[in-house]
N, C-alpha and C. Protein backbone atom coordinates (compact mmCIF):
# COMPACT_ATOMS: atom_id res chain seq x y z
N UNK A 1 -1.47 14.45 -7.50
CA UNK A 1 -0.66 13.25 -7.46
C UNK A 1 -1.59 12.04 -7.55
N UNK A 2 -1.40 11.23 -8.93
CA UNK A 2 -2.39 10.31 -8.80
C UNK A 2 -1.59 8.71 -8.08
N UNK A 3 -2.32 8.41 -7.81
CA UNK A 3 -1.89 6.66 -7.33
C UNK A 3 -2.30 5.96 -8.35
N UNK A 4 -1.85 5.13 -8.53
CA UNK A 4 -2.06 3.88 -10.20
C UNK A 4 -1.82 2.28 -9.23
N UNK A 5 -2.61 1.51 -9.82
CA UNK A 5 -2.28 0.19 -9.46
C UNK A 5 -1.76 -0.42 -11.04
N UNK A 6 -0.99 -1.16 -10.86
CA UNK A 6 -0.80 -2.60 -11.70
C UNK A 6 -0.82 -3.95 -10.74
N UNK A 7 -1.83 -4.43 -11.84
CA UNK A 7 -1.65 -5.42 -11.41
C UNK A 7 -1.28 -7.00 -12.01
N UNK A 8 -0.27 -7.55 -11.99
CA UNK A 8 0.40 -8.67 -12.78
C UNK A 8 -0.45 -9.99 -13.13
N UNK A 9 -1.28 -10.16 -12.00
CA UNK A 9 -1.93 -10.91 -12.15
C UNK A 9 -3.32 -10.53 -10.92
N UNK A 10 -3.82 -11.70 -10.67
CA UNK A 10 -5.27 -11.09 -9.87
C UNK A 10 -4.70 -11.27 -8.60
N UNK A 11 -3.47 -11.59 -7.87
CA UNK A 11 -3.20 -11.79 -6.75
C UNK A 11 -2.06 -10.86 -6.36
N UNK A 12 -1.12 -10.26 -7.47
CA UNK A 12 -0.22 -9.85 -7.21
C UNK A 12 0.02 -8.47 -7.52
N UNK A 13 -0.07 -7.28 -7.16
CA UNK A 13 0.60 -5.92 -7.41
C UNK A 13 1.17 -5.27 -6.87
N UNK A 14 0.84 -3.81 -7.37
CA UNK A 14 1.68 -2.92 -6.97
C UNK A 14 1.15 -1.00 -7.26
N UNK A 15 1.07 -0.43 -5.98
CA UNK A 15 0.30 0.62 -6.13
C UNK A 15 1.61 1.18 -6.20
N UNK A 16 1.39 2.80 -6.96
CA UNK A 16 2.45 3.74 -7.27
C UNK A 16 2.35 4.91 -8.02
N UNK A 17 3.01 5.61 -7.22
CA UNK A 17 3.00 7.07 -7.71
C UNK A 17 3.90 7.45 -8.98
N UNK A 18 4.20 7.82 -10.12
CA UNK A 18 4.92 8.77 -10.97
C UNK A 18 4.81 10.00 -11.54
N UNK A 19 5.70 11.06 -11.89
CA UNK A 19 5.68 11.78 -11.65
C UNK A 19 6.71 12.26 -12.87
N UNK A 20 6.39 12.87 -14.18
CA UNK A 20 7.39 13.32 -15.11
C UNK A 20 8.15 12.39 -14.73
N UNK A 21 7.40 10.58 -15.57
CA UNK A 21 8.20 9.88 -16.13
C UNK A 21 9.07 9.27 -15.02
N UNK A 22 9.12 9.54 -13.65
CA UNK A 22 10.07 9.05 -12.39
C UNK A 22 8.94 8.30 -11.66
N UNK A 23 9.49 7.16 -11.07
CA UNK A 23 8.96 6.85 -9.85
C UNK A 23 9.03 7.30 -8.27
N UNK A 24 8.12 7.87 -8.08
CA UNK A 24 8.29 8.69 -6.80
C UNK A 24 8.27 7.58 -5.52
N UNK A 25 7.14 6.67 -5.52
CA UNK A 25 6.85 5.56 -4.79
C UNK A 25 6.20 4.35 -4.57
N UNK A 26 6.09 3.33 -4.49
CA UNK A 26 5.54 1.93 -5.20
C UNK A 26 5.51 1.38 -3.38
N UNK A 27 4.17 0.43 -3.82
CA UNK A 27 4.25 -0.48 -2.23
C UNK A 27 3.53 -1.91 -3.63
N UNK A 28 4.31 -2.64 -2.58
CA UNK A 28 3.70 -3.91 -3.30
C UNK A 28 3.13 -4.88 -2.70
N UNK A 29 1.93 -5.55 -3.42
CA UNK A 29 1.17 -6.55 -2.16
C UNK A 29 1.04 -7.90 -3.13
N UNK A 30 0.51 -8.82 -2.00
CA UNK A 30 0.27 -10.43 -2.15
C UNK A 30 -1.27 -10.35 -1.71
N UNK A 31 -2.09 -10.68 -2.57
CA UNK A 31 -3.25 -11.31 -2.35
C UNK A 31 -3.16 -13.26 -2.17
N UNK A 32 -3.76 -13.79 -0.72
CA UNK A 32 -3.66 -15.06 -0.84
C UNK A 32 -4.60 -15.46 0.13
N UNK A 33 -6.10 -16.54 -0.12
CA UNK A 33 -7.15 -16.39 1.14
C UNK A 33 -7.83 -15.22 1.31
N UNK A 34 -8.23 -14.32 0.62
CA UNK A 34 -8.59 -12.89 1.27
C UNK A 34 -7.77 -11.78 2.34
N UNK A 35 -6.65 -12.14 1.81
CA UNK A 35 -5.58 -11.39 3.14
C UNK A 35 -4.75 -10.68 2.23
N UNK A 36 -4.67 -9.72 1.97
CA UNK A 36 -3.78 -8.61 0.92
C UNK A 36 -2.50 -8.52 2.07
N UNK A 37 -1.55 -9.10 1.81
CA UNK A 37 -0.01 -8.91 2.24
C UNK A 37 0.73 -7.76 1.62
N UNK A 38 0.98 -6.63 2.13
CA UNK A 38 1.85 -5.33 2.23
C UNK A 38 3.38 -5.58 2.50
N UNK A 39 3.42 -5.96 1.76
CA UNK A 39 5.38 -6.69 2.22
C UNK A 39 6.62 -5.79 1.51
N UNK A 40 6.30 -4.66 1.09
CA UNK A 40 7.31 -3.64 0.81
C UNK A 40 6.61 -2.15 0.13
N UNK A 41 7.42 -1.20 0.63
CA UNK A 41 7.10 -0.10 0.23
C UNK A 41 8.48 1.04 0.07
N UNK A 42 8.49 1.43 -0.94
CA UNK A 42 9.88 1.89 -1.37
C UNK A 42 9.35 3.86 -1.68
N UNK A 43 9.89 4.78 -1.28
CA UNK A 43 9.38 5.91 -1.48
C UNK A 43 11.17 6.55 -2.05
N UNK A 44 10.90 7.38 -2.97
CA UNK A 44 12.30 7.78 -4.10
C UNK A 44 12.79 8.55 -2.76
N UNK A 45 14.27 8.80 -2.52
CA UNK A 45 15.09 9.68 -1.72
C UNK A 45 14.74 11.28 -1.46
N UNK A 46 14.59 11.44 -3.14
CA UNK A 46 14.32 12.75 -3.04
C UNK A 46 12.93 13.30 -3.05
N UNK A 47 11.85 12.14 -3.26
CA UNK A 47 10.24 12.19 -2.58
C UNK A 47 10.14 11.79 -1.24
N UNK A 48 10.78 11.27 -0.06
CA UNK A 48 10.51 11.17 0.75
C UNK A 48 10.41 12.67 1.88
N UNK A 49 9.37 12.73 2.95
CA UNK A 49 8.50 13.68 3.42
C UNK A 49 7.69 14.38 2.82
N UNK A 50 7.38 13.64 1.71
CA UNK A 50 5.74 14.92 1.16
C UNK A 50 4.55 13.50 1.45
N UNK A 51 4.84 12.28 2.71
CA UNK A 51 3.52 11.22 2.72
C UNK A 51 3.28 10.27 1.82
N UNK A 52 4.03 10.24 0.44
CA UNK A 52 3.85 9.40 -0.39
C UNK A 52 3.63 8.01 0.46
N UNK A 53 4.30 7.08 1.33
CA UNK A 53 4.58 6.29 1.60
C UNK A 53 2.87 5.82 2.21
N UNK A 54 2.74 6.82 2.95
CA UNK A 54 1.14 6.85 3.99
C UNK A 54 0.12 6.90 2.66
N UNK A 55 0.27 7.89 1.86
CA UNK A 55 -0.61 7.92 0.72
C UNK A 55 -0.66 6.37 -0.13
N UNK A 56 0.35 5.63 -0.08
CA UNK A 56 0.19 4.40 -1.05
C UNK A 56 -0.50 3.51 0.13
N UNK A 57 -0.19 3.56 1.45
CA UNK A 57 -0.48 2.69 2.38
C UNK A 57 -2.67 2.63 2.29
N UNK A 58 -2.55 3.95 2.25
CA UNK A 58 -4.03 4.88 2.02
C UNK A 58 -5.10 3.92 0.77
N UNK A 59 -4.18 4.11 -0.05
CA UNK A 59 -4.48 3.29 -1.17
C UNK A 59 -4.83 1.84 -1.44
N UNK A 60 -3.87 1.14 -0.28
CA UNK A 60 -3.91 0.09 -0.09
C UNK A 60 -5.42 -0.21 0.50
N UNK A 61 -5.08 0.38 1.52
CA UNK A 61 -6.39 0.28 2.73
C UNK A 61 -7.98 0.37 2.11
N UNK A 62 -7.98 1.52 1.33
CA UNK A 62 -8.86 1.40 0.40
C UNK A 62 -9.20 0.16 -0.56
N UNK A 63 -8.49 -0.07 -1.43
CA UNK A 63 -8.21 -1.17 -1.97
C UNK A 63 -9.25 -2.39 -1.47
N UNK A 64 -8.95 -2.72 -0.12
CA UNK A 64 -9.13 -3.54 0.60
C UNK A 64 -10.43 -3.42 1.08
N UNK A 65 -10.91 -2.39 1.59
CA UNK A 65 -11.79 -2.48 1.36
C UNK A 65 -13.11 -2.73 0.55
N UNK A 66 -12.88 -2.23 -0.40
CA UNK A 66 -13.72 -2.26 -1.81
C UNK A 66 -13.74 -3.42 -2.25
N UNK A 67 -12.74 -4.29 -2.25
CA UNK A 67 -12.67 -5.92 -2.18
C UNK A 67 -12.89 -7.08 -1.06
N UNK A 68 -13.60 -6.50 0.26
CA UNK A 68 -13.23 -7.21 1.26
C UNK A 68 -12.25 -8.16 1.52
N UNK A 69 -11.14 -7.15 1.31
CA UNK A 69 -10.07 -8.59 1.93
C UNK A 69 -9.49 -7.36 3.45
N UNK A 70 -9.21 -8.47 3.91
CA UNK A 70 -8.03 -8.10 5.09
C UNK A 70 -6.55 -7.84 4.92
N UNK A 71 -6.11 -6.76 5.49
CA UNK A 71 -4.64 -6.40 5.24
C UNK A 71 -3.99 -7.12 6.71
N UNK A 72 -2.71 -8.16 5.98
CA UNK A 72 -1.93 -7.98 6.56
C UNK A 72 -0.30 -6.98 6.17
N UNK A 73 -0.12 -6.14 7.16
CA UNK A 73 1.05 -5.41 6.81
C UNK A 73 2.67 -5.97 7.22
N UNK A 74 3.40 -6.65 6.24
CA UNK A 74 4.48 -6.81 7.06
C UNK A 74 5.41 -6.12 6.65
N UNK A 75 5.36 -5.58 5.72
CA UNK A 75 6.59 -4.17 5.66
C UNK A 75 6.38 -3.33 6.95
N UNK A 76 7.60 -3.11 7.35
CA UNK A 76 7.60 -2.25 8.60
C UNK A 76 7.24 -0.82 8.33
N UNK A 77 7.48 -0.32 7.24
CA UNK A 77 6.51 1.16 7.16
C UNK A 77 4.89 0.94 7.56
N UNK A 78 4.53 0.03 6.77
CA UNK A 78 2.92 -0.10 6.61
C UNK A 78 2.37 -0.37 7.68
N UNK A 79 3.42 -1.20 8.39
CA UNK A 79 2.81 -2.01 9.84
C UNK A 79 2.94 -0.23 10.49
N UNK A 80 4.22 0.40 10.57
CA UNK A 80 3.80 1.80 11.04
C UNK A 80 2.72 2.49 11.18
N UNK A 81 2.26 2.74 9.88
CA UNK A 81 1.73 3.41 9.18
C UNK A 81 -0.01 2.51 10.12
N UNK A 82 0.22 1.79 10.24
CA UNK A 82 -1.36 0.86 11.21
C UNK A 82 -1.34 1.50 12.14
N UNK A 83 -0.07 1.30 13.02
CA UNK A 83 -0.13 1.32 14.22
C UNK A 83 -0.05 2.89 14.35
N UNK A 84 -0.19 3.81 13.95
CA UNK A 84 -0.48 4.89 13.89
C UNK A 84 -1.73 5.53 13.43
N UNK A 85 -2.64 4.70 12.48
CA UNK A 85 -3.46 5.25 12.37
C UNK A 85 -4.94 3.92 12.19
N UNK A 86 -5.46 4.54 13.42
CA UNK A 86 -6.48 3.42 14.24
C UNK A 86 -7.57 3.37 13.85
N UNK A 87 -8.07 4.11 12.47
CA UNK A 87 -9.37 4.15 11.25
C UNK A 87 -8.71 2.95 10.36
N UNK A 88 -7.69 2.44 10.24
CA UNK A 88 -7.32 1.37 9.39
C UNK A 88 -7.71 -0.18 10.02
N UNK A 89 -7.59 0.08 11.09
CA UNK A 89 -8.04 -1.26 11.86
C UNK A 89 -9.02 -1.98 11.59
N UNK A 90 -10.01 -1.52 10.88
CA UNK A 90 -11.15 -2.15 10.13
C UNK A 90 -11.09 -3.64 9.16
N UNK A 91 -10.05 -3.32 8.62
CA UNK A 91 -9.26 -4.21 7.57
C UNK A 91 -7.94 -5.05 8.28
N UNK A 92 -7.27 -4.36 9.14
CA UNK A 92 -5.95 -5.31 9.94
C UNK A 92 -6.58 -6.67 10.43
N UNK A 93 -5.73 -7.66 9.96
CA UNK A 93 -5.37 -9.20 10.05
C UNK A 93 -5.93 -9.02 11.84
N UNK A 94 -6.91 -9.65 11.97
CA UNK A 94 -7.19 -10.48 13.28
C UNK A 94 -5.69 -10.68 14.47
């Protein structure tokens, strides 16, 4: 399962999974100041429980790193998805 970014412009994308031509799951962020904003994450009905959602979050986090910016998460999955896993904290908004 690969993860793909687009990105629209240098501030604005969107990481996402497909899969024979379907979208399985997409999270989309705001770059603004060095702060990558996580403000939605959508996982398909019939892909949800195989992690996609954690896997794009994964992606993100990465992301972020490799660019030094800071994540803030305000989609409530992602913010989950923090507060559950305490190796991400590296990158979480002050």
């Amino acid at each position: 399962m690969e993860i793909k970014l687009e990105q629209r412009r240098s501030n604005i994308g969107t990481f996402y999974i497909d899969e024979d031509g379907k979208r399985l799951g997409k999270m989309d962020f705001l770059i603004k100041n060095g702060v990558m904003n996580i403000y939605h994450t959508e996982v398909n009905v019939k892909s949800q429980g195989h992690h996609i959602g954690e896997k794009l979050v994964e992606a993100g986090v990465n992301f972020a790193r490799e660019n030094k910016l800071k994540v803030l998460p305000t989609c409530t999955f992602a913010r989950s998805v923090f507060d559950r896993v305490k190796a991400y904290g590296d990158v979480l908004v002050d």
